[in-house]
C-alpha atoms as a PDB file:
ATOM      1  CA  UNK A   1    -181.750-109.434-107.712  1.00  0.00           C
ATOM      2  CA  UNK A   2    -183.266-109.582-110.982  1.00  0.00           C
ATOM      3  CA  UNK A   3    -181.294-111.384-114.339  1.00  0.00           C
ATOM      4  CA  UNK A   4    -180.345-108.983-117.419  1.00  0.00           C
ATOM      5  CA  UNK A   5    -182.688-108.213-120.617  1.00  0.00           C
ATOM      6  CA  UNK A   6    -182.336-110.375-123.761  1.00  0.00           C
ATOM      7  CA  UNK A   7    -179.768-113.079-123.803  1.00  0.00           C
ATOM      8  CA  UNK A   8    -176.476-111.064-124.002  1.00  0.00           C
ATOM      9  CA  UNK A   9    -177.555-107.720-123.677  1.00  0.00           C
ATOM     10  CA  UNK A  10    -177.353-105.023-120.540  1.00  0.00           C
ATOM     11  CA  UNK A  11    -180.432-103.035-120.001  1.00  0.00           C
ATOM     12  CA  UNK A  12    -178.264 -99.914-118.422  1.00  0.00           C
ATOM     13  CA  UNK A  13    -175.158-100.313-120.870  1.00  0.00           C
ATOM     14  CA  UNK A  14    -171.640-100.057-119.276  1.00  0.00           C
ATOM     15  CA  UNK A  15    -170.544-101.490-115.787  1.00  0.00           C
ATOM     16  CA  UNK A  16    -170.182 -98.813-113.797  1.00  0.00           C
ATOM     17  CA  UNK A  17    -166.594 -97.727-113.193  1.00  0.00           C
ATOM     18  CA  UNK A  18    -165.714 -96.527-109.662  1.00  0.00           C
ATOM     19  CA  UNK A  19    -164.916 -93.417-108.366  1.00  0.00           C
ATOM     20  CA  UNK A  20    -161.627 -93.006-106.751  1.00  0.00           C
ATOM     21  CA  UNK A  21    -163.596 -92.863-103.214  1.00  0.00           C
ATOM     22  CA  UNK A  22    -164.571 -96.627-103.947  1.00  0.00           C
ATOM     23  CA  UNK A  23    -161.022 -97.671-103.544  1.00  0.00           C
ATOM     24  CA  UNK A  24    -161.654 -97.651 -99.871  1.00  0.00           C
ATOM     25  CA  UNK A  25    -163.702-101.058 -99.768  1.00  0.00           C
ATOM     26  CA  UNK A  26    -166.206-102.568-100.964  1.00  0.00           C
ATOM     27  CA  UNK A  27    -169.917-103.743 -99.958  1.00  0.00           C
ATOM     28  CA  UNK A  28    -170.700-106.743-102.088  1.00  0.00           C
ATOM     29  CA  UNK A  29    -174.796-107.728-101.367  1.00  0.00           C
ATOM     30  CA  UNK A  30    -174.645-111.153-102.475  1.00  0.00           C
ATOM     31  CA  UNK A  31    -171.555-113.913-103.435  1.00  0.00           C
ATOM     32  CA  UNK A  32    -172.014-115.954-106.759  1.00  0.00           C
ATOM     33  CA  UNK A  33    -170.000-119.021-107.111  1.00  0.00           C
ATOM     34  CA  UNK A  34    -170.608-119.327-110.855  1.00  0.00           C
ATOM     35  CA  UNK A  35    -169.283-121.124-114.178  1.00  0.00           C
ATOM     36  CA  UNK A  36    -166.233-119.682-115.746  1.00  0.00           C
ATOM     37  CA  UNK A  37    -168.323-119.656-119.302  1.00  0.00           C
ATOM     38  CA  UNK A  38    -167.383-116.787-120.985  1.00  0.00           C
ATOM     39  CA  UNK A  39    -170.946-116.816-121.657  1.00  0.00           C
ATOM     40  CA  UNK A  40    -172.094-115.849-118.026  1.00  0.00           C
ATOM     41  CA  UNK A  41    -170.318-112.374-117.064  1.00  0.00           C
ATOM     42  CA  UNK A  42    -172.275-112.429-113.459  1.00  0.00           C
ATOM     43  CA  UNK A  43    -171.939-108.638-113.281  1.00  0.00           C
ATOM     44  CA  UNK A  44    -174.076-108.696-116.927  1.00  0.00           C
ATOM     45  CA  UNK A  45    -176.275-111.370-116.200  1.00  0.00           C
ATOM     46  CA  UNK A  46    -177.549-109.196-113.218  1.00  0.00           C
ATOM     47  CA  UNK A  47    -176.833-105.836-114.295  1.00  0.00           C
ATOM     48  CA  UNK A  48    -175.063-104.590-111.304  1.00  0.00           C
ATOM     49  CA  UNK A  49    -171.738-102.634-110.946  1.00  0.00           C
ATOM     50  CA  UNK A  50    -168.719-102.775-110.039  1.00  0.00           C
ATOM     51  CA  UNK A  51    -168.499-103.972-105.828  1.00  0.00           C
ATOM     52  CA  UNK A  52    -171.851-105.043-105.784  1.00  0.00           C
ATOM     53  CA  UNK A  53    -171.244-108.778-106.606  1.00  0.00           C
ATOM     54  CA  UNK A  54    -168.643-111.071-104.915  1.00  0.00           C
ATOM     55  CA  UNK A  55    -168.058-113.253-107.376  1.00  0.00           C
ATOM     56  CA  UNK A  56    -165.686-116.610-107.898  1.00  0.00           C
ATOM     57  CA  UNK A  57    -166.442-118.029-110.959  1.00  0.00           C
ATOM     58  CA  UNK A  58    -164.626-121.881-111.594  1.00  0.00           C
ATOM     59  CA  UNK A  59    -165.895-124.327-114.259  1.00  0.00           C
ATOM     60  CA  UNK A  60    -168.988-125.980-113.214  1.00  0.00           C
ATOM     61  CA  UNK A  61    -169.496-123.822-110.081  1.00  0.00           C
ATOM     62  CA  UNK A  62    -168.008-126.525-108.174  1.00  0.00           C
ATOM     63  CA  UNK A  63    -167.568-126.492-104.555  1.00  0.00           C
ATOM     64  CA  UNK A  64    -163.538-126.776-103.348  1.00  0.00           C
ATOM     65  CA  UNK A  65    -161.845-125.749-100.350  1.00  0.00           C
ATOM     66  CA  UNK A  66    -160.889-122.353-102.400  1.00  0.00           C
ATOM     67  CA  UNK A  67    -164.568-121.177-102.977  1.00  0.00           C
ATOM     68  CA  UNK A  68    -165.726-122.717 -99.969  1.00  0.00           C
ATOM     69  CA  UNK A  69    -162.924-119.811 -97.946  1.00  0.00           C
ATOM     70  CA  UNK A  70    -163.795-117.269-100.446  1.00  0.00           C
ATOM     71  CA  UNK A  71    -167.252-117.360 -99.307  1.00  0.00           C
ATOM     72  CA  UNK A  72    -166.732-117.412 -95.662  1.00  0.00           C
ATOM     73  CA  UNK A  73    -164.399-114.399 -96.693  1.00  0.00           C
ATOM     74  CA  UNK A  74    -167.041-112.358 -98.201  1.00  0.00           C
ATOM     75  CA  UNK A  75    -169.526-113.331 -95.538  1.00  0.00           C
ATOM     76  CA  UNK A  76    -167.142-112.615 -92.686  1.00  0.00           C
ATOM     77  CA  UNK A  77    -165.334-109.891 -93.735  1.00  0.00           C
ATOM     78  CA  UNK A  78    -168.384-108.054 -95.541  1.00  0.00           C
ATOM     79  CA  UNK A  79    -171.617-109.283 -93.859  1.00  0.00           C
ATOM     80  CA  UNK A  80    -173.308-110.271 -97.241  1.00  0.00           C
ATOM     81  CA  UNK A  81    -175.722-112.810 -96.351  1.00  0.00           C
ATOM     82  CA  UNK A  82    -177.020-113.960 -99.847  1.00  0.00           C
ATOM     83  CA  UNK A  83    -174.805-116.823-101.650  1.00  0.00           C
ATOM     84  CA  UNK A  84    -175.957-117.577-104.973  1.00  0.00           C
ATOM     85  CA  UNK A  85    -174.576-120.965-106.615  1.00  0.00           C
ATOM     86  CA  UNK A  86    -175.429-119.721-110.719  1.00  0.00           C
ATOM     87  CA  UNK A  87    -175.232-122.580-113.242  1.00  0.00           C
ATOM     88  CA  UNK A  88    -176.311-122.074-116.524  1.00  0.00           C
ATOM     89  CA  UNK A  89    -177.656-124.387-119.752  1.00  0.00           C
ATOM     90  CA  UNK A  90    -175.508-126.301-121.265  1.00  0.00           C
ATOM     91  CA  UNK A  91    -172.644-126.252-119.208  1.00  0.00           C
ATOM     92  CA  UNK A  92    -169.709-127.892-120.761  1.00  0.00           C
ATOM     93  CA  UNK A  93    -168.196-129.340-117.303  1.00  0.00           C
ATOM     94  CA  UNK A  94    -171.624-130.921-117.070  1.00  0.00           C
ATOM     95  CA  UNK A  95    -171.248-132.073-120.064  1.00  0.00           C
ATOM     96  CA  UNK A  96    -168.032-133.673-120.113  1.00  0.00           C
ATOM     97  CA  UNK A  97    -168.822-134.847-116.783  1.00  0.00           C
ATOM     98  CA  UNK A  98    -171.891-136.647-118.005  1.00  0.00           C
ATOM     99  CA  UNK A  99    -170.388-137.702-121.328  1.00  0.00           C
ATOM    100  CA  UNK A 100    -167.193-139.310-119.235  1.00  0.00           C
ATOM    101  CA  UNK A 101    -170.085-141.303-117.348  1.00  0.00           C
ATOM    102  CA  UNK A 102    -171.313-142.544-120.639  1.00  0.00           C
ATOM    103  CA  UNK A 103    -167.350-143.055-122.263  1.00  0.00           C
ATOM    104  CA  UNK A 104    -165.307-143.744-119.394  1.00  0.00           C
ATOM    105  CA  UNK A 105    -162.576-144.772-121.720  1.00  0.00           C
ATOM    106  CA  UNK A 106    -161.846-141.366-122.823  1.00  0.00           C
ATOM    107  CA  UNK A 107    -158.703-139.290-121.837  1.00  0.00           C
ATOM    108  CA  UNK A 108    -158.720-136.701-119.566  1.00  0.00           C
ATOM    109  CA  UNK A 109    -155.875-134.339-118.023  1.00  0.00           C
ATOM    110  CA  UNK A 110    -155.681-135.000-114.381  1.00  0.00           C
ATOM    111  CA  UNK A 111    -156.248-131.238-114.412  1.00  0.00           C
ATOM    112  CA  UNK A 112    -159.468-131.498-115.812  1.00  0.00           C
ATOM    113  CA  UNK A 113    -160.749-134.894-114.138  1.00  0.00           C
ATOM    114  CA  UNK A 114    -160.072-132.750-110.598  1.00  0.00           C
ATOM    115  CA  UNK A 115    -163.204-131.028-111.485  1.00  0.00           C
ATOM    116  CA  UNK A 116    -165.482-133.584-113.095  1.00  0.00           C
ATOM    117  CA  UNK A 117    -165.162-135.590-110.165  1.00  0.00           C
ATOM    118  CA  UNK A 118    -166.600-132.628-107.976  1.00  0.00           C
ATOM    119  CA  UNK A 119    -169.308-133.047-110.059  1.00  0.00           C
ATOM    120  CA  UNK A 120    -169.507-136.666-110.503  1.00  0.00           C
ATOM    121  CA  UNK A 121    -171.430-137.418-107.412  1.00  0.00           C
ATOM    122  CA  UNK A 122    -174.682-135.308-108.534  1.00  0.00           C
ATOM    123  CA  UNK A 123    -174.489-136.718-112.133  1.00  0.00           C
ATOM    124  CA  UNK A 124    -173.838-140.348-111.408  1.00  0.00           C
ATOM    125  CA  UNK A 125    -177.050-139.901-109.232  1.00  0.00           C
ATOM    126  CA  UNK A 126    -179.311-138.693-111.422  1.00  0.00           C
ATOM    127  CA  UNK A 127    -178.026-141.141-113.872  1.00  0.00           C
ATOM    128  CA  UNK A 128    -178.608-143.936-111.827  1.00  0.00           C
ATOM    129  CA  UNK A 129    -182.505-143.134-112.128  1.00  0.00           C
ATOM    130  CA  UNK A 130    -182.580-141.486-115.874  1.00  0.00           C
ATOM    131  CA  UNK A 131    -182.946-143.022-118.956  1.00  0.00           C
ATOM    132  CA  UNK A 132    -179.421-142.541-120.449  1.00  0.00           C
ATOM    133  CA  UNK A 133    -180.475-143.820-123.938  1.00  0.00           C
ATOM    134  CA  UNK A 134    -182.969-140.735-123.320  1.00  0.00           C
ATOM    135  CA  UNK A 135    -182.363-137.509-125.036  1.00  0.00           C
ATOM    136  CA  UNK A 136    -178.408-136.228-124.336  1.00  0.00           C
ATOM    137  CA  UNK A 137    -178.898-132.275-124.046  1.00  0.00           C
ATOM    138  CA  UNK A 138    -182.207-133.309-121.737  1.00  0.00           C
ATOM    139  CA  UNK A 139    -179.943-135.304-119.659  1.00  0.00           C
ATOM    140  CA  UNK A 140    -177.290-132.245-119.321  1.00  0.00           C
ATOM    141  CA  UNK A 141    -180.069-130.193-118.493  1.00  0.00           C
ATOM    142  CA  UNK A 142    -180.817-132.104-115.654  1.00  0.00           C
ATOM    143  CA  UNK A 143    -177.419-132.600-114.577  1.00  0.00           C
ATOM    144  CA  UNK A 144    -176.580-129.006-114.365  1.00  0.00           C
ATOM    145  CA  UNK A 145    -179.910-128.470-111.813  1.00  0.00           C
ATOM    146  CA  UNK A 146    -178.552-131.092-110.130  1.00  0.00           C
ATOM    147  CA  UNK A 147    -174.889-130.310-109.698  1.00  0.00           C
ATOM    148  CA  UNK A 148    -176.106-126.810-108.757  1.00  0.00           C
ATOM    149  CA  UNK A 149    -178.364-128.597-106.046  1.00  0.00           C
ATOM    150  CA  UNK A 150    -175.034-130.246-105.430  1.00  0.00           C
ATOM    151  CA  UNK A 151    -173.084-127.596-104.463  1.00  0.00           C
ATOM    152  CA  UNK A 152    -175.564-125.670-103.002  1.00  0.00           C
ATOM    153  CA  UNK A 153    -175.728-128.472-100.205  1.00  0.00           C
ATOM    154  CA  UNK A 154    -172.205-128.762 -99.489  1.00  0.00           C
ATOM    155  CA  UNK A 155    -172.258-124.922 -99.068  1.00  0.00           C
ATOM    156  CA  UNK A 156    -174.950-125.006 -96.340  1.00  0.00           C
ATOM    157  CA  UNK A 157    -173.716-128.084 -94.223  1.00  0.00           C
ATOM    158  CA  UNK A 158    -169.707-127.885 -95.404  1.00  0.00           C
ATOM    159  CA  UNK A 159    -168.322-125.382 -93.838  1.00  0.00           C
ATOM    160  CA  UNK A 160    -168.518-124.480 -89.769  1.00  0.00           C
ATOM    161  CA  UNK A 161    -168.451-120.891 -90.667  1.00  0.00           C
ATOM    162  CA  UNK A 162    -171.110-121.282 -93.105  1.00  0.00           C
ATOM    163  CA  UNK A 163    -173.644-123.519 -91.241  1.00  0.00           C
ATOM    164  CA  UNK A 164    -173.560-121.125 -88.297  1.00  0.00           C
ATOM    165  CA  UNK A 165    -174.059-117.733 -90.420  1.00  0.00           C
ATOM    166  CA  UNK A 166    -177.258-120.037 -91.995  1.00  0.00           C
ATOM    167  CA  UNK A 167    -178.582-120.345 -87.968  1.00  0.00           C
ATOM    168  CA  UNK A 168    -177.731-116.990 -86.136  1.00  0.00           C
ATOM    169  CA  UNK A 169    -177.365-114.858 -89.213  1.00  0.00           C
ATOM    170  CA  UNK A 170    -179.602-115.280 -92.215  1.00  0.00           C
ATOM    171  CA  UNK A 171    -177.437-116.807 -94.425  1.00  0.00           C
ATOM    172  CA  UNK A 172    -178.977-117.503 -97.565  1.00  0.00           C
ATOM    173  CA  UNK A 173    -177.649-119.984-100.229  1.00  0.00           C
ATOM    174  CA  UNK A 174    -179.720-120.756-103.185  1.00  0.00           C
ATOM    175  CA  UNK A 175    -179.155-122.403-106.265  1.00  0.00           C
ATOM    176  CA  UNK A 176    -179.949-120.655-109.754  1.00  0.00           C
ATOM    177  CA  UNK A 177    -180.124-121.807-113.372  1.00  0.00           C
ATOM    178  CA  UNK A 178    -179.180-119.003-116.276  1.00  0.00           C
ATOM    179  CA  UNK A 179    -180.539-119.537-119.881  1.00  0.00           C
ATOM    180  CA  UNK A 180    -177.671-118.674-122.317  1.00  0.00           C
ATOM    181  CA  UNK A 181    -180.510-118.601-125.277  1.00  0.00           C
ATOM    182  CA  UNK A 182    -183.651-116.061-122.764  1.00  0.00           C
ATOM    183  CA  UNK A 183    -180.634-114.060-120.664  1.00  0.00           C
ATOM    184  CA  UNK A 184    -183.361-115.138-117.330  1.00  0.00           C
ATOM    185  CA  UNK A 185    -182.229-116.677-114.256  1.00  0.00           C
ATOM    186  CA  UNK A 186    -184.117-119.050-112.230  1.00  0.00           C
ATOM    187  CA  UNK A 187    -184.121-119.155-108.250  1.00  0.00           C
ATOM    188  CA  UNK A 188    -184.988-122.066-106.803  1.00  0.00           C
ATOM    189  CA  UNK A 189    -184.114-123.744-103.254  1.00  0.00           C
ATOM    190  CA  UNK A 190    -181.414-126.080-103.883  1.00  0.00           C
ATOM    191  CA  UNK A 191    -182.131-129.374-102.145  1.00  0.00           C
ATOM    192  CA  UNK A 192    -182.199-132.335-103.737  1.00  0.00           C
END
């Protein structure tokens, strides 16, 4: 799985649309739990069609009961055996999760503070070693790897159904960074 040309642009042009026959099911290779940035259209990013990709797409990729069930779905009910957590740079849930580390005084919706503490754990870590008079889109940057390494754990020991597709099956869940400004994605393991 390979990321899309220049930032914003498809090599092959339009998604593929179905044929009629395709109603029948689908055959997803790989799950991404990605951002809900308009920025980051998975199917785009990786230039595949229509059923290829099961995708769940929440602010900050975070990991909740939901897209923890929607995985086992896809896994379970369509043998894919890749899982691909996708952040991308300058992710604002990142951001205001970082920046409500630095302000804690600021308002919040309850709504909204549901997800930044998903992400809080990863952040407040790497804060705790970081500089955070340093450089503010530097720190971000770091954040997102790490709330991507974040979730990426609590996918692989989280979930019964998941940890045991890891050992018998070949599960595969890796963690991914997109560049908004390149259009590349890049792989890497995951743990912290």
């Amino acid at each position: 799985m390979e990321g899309g040309g220049a930032a914003g642009h498809r090599r092959s042009g339009a998604i593929h649309v179905p044929n009629p026959g395709d109603a029948e099911g689908q055959e997803p290779f790989a799950v991404i739990l990605g951002c809900s940035d308009s920025r980051v259209p998975v199917e785009i990013v990786f230039d595949q069609g229509l059923g290829d990709l099961f995708v769940i797409r929440v602010a900050g990729n975070i990991v909740a009961p939901s897209q923890v069930g929607s995985i086992e779905f896809a896994a379970d009910r369509f043998g894919t055996r890749l899982v691909v957590v996708l952040g991308h740079e300058h992710c604002g849930a990142v951001e205001a999760t970082v920046d409500s580390l630095l302000y804690p005084n600021r308002p919040q919706s309850r709504n909204l503070k549901s997800i930044l503490d998903r992400i809080t754990p990863a952040v407040k870590g790497l804060m705790a070693s970081a500089d955070t008079s340093a450089d503010h889109d530097a720190l971000v940057d770091q954040a997102v790897r790490a709330n991507v390494r974040a979730s990426v754990n609590q996918l692989r020991l989280g979930s019964d159904i998941l940890e045991q597709l890891i050992r018998e099956d070949g599960l595969l869940v890796v963690g991914a960074e997109y560049s908004i400004k390149t259009g590349k994605v890049d792989f890497f393991d995951g743990v912290s």
